[in-house]
C-alpha atoms as a PDB file:
ATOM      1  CA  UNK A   1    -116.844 -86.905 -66.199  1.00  0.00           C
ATOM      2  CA  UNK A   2    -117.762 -90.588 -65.235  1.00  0.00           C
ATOM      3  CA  UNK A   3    -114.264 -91.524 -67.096  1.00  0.00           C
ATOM      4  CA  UNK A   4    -112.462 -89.086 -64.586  1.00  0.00           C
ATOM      5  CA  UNK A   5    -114.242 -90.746 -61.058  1.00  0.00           C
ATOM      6  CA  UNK A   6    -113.202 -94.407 -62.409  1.00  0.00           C
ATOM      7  CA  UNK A   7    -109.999 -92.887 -63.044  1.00  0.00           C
ATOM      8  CA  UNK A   8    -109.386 -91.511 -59.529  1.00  0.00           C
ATOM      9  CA  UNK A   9    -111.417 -94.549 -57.588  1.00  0.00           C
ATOM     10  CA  UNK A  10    -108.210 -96.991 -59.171  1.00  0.00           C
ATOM     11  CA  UNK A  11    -106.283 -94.591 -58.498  1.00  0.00           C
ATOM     12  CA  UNK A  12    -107.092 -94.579 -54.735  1.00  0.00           C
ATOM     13  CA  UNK A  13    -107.617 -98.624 -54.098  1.00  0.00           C
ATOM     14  CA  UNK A  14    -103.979 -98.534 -55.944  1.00  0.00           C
ATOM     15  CA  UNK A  15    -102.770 -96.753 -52.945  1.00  0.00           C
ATOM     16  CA  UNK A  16    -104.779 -98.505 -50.231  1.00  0.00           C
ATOM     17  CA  UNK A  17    -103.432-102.105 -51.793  1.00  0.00           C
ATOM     18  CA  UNK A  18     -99.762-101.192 -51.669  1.00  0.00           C
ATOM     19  CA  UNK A  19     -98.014-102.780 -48.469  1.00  0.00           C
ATOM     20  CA  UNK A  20     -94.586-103.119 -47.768  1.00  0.00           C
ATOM     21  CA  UNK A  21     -93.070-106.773 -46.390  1.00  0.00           C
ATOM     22  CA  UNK A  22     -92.950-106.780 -43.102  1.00  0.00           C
ATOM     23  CA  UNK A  23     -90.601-108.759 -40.402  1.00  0.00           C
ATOM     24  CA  UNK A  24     -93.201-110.290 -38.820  1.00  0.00           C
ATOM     25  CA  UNK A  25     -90.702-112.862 -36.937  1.00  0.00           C
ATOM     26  CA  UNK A  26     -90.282-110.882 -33.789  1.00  0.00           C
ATOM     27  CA  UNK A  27     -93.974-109.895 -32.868  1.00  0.00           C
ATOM     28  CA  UNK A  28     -92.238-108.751 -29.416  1.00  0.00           C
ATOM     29  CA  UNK A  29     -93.610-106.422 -26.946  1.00  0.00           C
ATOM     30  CA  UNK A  30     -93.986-102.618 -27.689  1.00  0.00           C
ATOM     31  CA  UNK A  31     -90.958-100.558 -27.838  1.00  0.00           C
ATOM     32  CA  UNK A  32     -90.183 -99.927 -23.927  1.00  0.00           C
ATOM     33  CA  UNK A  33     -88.568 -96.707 -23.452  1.00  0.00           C
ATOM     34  CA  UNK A  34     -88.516 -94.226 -25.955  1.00  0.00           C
ATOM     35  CA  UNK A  35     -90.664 -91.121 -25.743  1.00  0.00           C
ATOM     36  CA  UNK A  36     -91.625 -87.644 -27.884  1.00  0.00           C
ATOM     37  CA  UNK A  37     -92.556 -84.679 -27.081  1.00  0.00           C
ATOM     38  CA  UNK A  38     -95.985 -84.627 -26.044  1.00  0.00           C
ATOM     39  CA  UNK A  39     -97.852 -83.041 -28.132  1.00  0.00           C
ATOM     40  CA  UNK A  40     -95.168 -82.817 -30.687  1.00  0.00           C
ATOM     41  CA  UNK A  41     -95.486 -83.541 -34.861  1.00  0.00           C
ATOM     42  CA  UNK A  42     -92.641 -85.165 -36.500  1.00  0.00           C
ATOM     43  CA  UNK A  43     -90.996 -83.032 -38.756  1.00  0.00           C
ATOM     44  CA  UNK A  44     -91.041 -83.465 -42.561  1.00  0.00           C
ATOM     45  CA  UNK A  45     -87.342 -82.845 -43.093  1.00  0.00           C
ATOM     46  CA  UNK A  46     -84.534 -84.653 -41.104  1.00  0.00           C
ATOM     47  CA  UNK A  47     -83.289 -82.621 -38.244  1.00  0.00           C
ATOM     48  CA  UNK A  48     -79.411 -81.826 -38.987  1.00  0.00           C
ATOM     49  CA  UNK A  49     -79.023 -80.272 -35.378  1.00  0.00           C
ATOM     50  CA  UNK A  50     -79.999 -80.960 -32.000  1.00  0.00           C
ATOM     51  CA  UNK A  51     -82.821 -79.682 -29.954  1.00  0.00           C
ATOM     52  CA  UNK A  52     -82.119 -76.369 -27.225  1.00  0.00           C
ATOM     53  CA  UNK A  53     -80.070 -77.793 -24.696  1.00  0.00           C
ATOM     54  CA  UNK A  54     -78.757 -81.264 -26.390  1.00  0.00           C
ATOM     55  CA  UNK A  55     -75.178 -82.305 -27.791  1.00  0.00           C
ATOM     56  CA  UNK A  56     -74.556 -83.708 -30.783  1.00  0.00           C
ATOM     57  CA  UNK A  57     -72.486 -86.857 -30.438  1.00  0.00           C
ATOM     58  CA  UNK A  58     -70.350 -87.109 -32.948  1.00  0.00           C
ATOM     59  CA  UNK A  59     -70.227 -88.962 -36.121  1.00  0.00           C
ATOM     60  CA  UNK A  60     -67.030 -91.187 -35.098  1.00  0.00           C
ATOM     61  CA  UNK A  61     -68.747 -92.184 -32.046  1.00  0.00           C
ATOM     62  CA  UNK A  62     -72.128 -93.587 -34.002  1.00  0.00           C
ATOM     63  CA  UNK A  63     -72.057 -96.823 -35.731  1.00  0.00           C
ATOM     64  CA  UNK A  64     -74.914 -96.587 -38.385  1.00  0.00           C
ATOM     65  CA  UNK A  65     -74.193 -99.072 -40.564  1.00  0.00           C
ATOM     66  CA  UNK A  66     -77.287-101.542 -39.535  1.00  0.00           C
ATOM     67  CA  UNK A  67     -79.554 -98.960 -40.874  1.00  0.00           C
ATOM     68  CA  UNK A  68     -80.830 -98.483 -44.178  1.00  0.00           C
ATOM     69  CA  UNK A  69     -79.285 -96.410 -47.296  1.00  0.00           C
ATOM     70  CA  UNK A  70     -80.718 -92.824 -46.825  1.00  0.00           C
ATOM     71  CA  UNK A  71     -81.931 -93.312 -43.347  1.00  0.00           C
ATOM     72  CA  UNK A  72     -81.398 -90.208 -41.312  1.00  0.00           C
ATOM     73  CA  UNK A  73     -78.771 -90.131 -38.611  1.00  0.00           C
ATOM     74  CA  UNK A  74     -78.756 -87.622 -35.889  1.00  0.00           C
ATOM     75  CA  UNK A  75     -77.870 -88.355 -32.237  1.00  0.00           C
ATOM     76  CA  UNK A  76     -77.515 -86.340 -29.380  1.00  0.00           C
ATOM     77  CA  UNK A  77     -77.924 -86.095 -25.293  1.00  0.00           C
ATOM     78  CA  UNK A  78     -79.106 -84.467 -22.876  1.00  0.00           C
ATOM     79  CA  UNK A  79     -79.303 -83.956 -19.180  1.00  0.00           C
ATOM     80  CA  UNK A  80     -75.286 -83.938 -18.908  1.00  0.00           C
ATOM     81  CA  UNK A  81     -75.560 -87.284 -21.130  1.00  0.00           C
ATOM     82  CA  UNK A  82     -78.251 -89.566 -19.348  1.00  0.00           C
ATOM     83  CA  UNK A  83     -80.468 -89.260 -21.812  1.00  0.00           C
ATOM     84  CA  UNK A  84     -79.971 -90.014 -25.308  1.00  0.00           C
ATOM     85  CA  UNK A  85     -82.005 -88.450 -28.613  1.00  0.00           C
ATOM     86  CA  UNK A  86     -82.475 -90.032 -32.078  1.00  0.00           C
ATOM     87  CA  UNK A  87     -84.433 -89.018 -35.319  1.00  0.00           C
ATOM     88  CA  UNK A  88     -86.455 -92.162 -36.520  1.00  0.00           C
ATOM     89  CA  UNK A  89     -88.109 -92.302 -39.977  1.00  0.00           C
ATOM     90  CA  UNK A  90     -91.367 -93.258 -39.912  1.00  0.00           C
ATOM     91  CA  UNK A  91     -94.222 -93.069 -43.474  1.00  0.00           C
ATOM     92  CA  UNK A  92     -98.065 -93.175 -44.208  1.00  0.00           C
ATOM     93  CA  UNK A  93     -99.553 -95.279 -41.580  1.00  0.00           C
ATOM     94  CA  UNK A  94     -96.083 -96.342 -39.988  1.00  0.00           C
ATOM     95  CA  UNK A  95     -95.505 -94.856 -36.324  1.00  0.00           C
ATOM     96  CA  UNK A  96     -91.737 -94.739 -34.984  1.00  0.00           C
ATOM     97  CA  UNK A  97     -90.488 -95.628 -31.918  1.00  0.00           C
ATOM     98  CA  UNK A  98     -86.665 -96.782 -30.478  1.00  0.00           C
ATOM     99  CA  UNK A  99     -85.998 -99.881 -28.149  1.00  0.00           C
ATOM    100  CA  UNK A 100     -82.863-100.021 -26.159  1.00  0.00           C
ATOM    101  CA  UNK A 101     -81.437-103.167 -26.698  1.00  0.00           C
ATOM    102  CA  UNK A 102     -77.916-102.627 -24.757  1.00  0.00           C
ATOM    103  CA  UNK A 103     -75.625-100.716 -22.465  1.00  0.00           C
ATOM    104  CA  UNK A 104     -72.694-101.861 -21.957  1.00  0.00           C
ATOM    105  CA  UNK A 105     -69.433 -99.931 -20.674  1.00  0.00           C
ATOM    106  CA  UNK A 106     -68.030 -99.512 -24.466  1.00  0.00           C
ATOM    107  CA  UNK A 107     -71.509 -99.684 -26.703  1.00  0.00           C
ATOM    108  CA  UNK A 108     -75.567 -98.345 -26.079  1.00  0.00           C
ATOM    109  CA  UNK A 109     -77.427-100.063 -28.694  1.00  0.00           C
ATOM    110  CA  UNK A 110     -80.667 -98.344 -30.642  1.00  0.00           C
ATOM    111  CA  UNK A 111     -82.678-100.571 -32.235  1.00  0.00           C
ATOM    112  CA  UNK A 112     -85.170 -97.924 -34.394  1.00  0.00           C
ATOM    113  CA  UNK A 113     -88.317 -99.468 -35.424  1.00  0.00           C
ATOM    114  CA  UNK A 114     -91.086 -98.585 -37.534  1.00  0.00           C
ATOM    115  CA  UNK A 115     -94.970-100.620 -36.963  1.00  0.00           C
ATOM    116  CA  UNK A 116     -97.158-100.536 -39.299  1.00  0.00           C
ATOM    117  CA  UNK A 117    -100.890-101.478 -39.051  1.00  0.00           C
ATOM    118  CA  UNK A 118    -101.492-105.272 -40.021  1.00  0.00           C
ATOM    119  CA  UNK A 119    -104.775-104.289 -41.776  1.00  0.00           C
ATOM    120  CA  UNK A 120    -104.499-103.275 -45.407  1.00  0.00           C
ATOM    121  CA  UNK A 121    -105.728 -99.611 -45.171  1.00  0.00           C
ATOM    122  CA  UNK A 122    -104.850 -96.093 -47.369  1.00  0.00           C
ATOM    123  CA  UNK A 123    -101.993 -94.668 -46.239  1.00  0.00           C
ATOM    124  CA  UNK A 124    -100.598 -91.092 -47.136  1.00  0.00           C
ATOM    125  CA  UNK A 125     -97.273 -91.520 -48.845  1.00  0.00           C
ATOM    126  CA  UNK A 126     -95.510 -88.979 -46.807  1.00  0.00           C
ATOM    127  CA  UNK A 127     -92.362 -89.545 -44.741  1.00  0.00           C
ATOM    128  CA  UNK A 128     -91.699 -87.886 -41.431  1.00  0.00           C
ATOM    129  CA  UNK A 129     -88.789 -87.544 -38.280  1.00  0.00           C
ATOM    130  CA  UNK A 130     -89.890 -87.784 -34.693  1.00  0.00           C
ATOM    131  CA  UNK A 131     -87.371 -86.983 -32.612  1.00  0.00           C
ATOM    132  CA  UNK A 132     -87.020 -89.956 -29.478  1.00  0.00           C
ATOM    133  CA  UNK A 133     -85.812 -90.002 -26.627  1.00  0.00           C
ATOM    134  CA  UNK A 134     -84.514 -92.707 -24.468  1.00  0.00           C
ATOM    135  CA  UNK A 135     -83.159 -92.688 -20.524  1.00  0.00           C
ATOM    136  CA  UNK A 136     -79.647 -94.590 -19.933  1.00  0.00           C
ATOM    137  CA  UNK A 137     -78.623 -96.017 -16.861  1.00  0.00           C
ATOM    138  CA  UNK A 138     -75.640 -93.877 -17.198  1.00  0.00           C
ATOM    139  CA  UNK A 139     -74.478 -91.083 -18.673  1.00  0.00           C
ATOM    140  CA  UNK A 140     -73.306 -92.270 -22.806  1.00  0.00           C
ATOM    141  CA  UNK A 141     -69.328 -90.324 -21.980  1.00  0.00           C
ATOM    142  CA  UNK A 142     -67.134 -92.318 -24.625  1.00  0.00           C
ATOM    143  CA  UNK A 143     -69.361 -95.055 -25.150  1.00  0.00           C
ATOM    144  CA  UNK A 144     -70.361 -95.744 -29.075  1.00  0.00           C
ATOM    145  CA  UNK A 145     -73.704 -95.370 -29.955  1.00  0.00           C
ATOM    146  CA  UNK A 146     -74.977 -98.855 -32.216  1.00  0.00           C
ATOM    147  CA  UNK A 147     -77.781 -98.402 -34.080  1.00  0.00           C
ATOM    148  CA  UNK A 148     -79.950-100.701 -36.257  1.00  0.00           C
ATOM    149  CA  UNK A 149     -83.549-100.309 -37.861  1.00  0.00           C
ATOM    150  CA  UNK A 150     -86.321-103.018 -38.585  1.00  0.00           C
ATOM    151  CA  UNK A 151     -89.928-102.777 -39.339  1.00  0.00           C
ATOM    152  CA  UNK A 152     -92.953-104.644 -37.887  1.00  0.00           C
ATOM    153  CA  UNK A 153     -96.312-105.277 -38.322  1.00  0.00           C
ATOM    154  CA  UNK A 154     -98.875-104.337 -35.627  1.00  0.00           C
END
């Protein structure tokens, strides 16, 4: 019995020790204008279509390649284009958020970022997808969709 708690007491500090490198280069100021769903949970599985009432851009018109292998990609608008929709990826303590970094006339670029606490602490090892939102200056039309992913440290 005492064999089994030492067992699952290294087992837990194991977990709680385990933290990712972070890019701790740009400590810049919170992400600006995405948003949820208040009230919403992200969901455990990627979505693969858009919420009631969005449009899915289409795959030609999104440049993922500045995100990771695997990463989930999934962008759509709203409100007759003005706003734009993203699943982010975001695990354990990690919380998800997008920054707009551009709008142009030909490109809107998505930088998707996941923070993570500075403070060793025990994370679950789940993963989840919140779906963002972000408000363009103008409708997205033709425009190509950028996006990129980075983590931080909080």
């Amino acid at each position: 019995m005492l064999a089994g708690a030492g067992v699952l007491a290294a087992a837990l500090s194991a977990c709680g020790s385990a933290q990712d490198t972070q890019d701790t280069a740009n400590p810049a100021a919170p992400p600006v204008t995405a948003t949820q769903e208040p009230g919403a949970e992200p969901a455990k599985q990627p979505a693969r279509t858009p919420p009631d009432g969005g449009a899915q851009v289409g795959a030609a018109q999104v440049d993922a390649t500045g995100l990771k292998e695997n990463y989930p990609v999934m962008v759509w608008t709203l409100d007759s284009g003005s706003t734009l929709g993203v699943v982010a990826q975001e695990g354990g303590c990690g919380k998800a958020s997008a920054e707009l970094t551009e709008q142009s006339e030909s490109t809107v670029a998505v930088t998707l970022v996941e923070t993570k606490p500075a403070d060793k602490q025990m994370c679950t090892m789940d993963l989840r997808y919140p779906k963002l939102t972000l408000e363009l200056a103008q409708p997205l039309g033709d425009r190509k969709v950028v996006l990129t992913q980075e983590q931080r440290t909080a």
